[in-house]
N, C-alpha and C. Protein backbone atom coordinates (compact mmCIF):
# COMPACT_ATOMS: atom_id res chain seq x y z
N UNK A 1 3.36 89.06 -189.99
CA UNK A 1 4.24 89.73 -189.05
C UNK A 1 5.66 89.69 -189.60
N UNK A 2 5.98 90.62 -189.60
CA UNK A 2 7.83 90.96 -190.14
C UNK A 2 8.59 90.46 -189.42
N UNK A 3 9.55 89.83 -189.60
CA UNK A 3 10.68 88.92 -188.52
C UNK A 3 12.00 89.09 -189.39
N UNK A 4 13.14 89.89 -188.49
CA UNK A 4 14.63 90.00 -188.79
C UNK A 4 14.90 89.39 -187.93
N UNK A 5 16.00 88.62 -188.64
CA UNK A 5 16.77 87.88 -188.30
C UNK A 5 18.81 87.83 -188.86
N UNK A 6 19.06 88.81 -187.60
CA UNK A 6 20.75 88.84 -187.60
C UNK A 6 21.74 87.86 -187.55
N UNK A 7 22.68 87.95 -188.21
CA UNK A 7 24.03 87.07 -188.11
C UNK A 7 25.73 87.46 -188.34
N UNK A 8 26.07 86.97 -188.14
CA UNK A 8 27.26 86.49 -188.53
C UNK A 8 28.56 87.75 -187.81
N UNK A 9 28.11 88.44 -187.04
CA UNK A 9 29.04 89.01 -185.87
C UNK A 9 29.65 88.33 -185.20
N UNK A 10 30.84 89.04 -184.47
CA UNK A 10 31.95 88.10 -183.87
C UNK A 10 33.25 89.14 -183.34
N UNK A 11 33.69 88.38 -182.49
CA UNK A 11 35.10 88.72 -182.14
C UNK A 11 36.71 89.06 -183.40
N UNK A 12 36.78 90.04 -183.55
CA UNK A 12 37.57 90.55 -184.56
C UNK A 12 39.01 91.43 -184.44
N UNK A 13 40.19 91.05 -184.52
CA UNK A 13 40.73 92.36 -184.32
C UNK A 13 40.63 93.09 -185.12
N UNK A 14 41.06 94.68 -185.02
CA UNK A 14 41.32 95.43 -185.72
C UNK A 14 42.27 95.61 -187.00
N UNK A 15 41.17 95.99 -188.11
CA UNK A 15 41.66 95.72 -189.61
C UNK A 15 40.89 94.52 -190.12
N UNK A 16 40.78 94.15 -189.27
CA UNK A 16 40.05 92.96 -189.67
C UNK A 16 38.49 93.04 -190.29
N UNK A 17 37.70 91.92 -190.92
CA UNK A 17 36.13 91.90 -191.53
C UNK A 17 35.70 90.83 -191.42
N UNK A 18 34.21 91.17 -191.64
CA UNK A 18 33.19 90.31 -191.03
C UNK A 18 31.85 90.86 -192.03
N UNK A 19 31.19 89.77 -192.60
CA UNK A 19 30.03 90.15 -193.25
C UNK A 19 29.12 89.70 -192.20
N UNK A 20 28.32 90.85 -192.37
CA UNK A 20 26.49 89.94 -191.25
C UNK A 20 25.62 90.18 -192.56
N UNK A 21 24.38 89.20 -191.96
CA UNK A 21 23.47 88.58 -193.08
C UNK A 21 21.78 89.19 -191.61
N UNK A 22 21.35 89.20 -192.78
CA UNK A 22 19.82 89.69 -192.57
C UNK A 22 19.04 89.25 -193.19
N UNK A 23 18.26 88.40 -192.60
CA UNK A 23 17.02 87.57 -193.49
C UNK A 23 15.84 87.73 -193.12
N UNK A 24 14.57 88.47 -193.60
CA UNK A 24 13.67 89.18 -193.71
C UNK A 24 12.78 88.08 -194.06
N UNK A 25 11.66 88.45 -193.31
CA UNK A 25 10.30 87.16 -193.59
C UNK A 25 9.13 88.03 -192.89
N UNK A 26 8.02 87.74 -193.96
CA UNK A 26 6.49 88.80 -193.47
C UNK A 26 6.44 89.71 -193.84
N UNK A 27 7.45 90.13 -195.08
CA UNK A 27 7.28 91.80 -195.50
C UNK A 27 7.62 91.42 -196.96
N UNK A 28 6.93 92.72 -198.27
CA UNK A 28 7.52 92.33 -199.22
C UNK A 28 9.07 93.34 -199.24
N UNK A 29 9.95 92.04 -199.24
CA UNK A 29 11.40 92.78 -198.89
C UNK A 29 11.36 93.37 -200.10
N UNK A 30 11.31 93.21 -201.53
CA UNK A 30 12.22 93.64 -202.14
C UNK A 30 11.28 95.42 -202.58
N UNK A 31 10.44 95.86 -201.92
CA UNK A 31 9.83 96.99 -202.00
C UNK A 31 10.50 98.36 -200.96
N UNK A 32 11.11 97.35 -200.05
CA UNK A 32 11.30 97.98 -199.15
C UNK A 32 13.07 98.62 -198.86
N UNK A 33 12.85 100.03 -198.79
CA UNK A 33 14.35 100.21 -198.13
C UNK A 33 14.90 99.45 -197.04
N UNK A 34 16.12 99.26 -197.10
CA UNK A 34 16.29 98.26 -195.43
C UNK A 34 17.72 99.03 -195.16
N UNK A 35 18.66 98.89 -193.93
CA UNK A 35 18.98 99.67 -193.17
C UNK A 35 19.79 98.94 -192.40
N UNK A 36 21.04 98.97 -192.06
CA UNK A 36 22.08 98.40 -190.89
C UNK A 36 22.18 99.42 -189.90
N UNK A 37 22.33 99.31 -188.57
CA UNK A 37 21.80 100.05 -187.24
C UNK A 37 22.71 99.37 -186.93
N UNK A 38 23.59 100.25 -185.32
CA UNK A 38 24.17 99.62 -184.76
C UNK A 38 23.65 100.19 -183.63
N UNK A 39 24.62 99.81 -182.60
CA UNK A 39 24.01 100.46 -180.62
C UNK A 39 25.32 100.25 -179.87
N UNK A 40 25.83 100.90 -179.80
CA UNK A 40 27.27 100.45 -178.66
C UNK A 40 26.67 100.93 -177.19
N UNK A 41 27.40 100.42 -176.31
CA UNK A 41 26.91 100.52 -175.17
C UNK A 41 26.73 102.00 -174.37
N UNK A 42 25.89 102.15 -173.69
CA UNK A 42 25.82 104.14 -173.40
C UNK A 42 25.20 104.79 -174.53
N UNK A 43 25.32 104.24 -175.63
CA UNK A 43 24.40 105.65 -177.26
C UNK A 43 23.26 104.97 -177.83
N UNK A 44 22.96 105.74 -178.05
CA UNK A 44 21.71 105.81 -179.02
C UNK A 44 21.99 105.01 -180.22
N UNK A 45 21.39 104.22 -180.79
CA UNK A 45 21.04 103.55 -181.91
C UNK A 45 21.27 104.43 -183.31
N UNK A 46 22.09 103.82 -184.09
CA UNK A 46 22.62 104.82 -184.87
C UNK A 46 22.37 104.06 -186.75
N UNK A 47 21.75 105.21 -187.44
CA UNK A 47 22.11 104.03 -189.18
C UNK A 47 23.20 104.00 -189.44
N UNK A 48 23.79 103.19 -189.91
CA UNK A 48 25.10 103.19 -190.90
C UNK A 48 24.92 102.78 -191.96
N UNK A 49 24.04 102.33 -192.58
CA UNK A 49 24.08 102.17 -194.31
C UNK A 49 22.47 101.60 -194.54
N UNK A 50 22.51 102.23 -195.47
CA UNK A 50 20.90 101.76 -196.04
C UNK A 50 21.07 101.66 -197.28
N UNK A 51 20.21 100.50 -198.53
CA UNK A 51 20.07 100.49 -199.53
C UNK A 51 18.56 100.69 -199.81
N UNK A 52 18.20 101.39 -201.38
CA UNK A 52 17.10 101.00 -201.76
C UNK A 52 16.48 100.14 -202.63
N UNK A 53 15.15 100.02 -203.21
CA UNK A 53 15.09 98.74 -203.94
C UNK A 53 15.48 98.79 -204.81
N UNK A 54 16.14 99.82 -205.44
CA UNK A 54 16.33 100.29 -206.64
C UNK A 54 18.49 100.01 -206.28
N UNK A 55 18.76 99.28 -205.10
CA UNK A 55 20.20 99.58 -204.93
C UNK A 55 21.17 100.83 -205.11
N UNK A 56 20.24 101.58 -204.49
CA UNK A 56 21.37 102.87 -204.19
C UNK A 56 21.26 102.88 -202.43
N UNK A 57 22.86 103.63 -202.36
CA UNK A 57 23.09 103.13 -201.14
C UNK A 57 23.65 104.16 -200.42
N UNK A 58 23.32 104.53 -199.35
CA UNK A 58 24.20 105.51 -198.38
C UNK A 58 24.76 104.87 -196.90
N UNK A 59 25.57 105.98 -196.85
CA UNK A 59 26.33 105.38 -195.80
C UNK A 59 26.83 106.73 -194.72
N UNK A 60 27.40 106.31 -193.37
CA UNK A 60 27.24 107.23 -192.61
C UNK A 60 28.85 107.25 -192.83
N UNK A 61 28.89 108.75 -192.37
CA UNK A 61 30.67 109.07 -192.61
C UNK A 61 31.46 108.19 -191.85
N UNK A 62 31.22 107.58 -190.71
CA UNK A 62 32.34 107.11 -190.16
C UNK A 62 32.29 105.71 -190.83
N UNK A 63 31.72 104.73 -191.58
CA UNK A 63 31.99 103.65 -191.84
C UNK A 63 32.05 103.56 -193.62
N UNK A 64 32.00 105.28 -193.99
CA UNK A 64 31.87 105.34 -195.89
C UNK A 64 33.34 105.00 -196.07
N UNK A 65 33.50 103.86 -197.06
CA UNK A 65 34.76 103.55 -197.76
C UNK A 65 35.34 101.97 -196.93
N UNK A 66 34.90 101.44 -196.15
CA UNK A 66 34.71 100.81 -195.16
C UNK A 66 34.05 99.59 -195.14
N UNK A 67 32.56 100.24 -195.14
CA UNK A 67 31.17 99.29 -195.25
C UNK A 67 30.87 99.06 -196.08
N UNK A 68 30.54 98.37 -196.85
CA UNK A 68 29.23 98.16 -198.06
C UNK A 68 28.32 97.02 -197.84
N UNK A 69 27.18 97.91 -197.83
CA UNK A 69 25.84 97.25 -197.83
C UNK A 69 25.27 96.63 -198.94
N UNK A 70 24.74 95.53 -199.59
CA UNK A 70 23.75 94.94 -200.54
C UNK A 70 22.85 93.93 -200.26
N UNK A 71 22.44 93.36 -200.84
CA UNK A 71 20.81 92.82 -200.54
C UNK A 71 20.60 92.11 -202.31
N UNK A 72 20.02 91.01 -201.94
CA UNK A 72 19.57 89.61 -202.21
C UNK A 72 18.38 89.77 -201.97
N UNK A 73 17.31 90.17 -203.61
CA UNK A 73 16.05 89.94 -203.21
C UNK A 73 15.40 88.78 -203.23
N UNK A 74 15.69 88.08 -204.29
CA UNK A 74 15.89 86.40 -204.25
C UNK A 74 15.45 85.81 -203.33
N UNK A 75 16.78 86.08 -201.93
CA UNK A 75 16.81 85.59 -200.78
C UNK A 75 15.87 86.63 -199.97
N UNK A 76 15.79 87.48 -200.00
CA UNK A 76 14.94 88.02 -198.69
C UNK A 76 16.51 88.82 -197.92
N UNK A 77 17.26 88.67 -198.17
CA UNK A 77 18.49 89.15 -197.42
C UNK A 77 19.30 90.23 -197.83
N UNK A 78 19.89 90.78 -196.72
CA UNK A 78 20.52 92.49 -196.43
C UNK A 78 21.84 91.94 -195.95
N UNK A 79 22.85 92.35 -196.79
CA UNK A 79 24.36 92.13 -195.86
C UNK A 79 25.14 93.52 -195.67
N UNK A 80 25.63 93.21 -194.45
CA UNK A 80 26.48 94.31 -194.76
C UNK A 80 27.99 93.98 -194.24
N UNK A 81 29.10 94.01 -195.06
CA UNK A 81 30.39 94.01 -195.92
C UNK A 81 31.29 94.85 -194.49
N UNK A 82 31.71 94.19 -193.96
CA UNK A 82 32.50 95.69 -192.89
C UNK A 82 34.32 94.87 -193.10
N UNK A 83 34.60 95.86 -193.76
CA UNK A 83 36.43 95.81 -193.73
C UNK A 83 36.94 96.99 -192.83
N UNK A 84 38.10 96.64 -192.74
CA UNK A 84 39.17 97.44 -191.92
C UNK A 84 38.39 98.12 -190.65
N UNK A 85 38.52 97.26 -189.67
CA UNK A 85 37.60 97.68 -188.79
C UNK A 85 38.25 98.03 -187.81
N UNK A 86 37.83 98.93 -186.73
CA UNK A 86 37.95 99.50 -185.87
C UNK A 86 37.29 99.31 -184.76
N UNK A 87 38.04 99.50 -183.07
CA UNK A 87 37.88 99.45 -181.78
C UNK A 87 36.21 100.08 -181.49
N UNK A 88 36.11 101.32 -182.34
CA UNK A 88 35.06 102.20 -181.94
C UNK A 88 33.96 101.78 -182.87
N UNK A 89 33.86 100.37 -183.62
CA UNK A 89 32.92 99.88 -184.36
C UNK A 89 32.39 98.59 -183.27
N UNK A 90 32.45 98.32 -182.90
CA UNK A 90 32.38 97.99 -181.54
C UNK A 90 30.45 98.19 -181.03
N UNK A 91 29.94 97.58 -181.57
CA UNK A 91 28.37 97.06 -181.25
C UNK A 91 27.48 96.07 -181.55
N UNK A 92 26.29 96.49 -180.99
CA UNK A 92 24.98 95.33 -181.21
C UNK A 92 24.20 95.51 -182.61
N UNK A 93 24.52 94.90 -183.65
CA UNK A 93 24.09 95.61 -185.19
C UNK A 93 23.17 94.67 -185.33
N UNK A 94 21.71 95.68 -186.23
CA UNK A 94 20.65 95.40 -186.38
C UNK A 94 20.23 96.08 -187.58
N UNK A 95 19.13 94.97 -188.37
CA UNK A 95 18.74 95.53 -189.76
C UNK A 95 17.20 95.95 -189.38
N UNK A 96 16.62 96.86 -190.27
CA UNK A 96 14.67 97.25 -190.34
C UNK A 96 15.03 97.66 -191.81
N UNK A 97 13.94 97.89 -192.15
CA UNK A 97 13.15 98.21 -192.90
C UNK A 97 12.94 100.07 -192.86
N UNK A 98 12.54 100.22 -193.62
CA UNK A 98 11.71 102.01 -194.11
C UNK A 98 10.26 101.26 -194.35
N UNK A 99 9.55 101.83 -193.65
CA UNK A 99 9.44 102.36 -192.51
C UNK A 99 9.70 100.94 -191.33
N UNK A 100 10.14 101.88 -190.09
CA UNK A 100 10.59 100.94 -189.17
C UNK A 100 9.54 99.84 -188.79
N UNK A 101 10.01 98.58 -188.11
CA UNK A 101 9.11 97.82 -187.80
C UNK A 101 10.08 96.76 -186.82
N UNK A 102 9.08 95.74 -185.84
CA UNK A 102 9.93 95.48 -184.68
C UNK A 102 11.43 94.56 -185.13
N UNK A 103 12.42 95.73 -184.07
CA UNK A 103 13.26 95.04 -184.12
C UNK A 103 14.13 93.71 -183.62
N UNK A 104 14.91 92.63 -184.50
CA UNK A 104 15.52 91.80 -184.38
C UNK A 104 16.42 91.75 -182.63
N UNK A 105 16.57 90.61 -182.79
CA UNK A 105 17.92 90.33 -181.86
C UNK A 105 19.38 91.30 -181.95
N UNK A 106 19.52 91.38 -183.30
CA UNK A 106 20.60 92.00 -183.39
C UNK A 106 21.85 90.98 -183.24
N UNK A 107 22.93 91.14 -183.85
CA UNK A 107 24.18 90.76 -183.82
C UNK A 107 25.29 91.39 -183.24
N UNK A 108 26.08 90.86 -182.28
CA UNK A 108 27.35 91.46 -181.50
C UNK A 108 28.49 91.30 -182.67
N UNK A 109 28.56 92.74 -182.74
CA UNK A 109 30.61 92.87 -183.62
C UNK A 109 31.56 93.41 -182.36
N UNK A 110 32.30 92.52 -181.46
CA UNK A 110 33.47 93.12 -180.88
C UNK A 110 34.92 93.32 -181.83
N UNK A 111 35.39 94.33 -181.50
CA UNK A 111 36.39 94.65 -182.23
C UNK A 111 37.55 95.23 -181.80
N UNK A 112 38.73 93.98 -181.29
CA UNK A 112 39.71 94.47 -180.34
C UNK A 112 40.99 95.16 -180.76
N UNK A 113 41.65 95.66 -180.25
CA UNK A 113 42.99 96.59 -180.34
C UNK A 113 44.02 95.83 -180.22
C-alpha cells in the first residue's frame, strides 16, 4: 500500500520560504512521476509542479520562477523549494504520484500580508 507522507508547512510572511518534504513508502518511487498539489479553501485541487524520473520538471504559471521541485530517490522523497511567497499561495499542499493514488494528510502553507 502507497503511503505519503507531508511536511514542513507553516506560518510565513510574504516573500518569505519554506521547503516541504514528501516521503513515499509502498511504491517503487523512483519509477514514478510525483507531483506537488495544493487546495486553498473554496477550489479545486490544483498541480503546481511535477518532476519525472528522469528529473524534468514542470511547473504551473503562477508559482514558475518561484517553486522548484526535486526528489531524492535514495530517500524515497519529493521536495518542493517555495521562495518569495505570496498571500494567494495560501493552502493545504499535497504530493501523489502518476498515476494518482490515495492521498496524504497534506501540509498547511499560511502565508500572511
Amino acid at each position: 500500500q502507497v503511503r505519503l507522507v507531508e511536511s514542513g508547512g507553516g506560518l510565513v510572511q510574504a516573500g518569505g520560504s519554506l521547503q516541504l518534504s514528501c516521503a513515499a513508502s509502498g511504491t517503487s518511487f523512483i519509477l514514478n512521476r510525483m507531483g506537488w498539489y495544493r487546495q486553498a479553501p473554496g477550489k479545486q485541487r490544483e498541480l503546481v509542479a511535477s518532476i519525472s524520473r528522469d528529473y524534468i520538471t514542470n511547473y504551473a504559471a503562477s508559482v514558475k520562477g518561484r517553486f522548484t521541485i526535486s526528489r531524492d530517490n535514495a530517500k524515497n522523497t519529493v521536495y518542493l523549494q517555495m521562495n518569495a511567497l505570496k498571500p494567494e499561495d495560501t493552502a493545504v499542499y499535497y504530493c501523489n504520484k502518476e498515476p494518482l493514488t490515495t492521498w496524504g494528510q497534506g501540509t498547511q502553507v499560511t502565508v500572511s500580508s
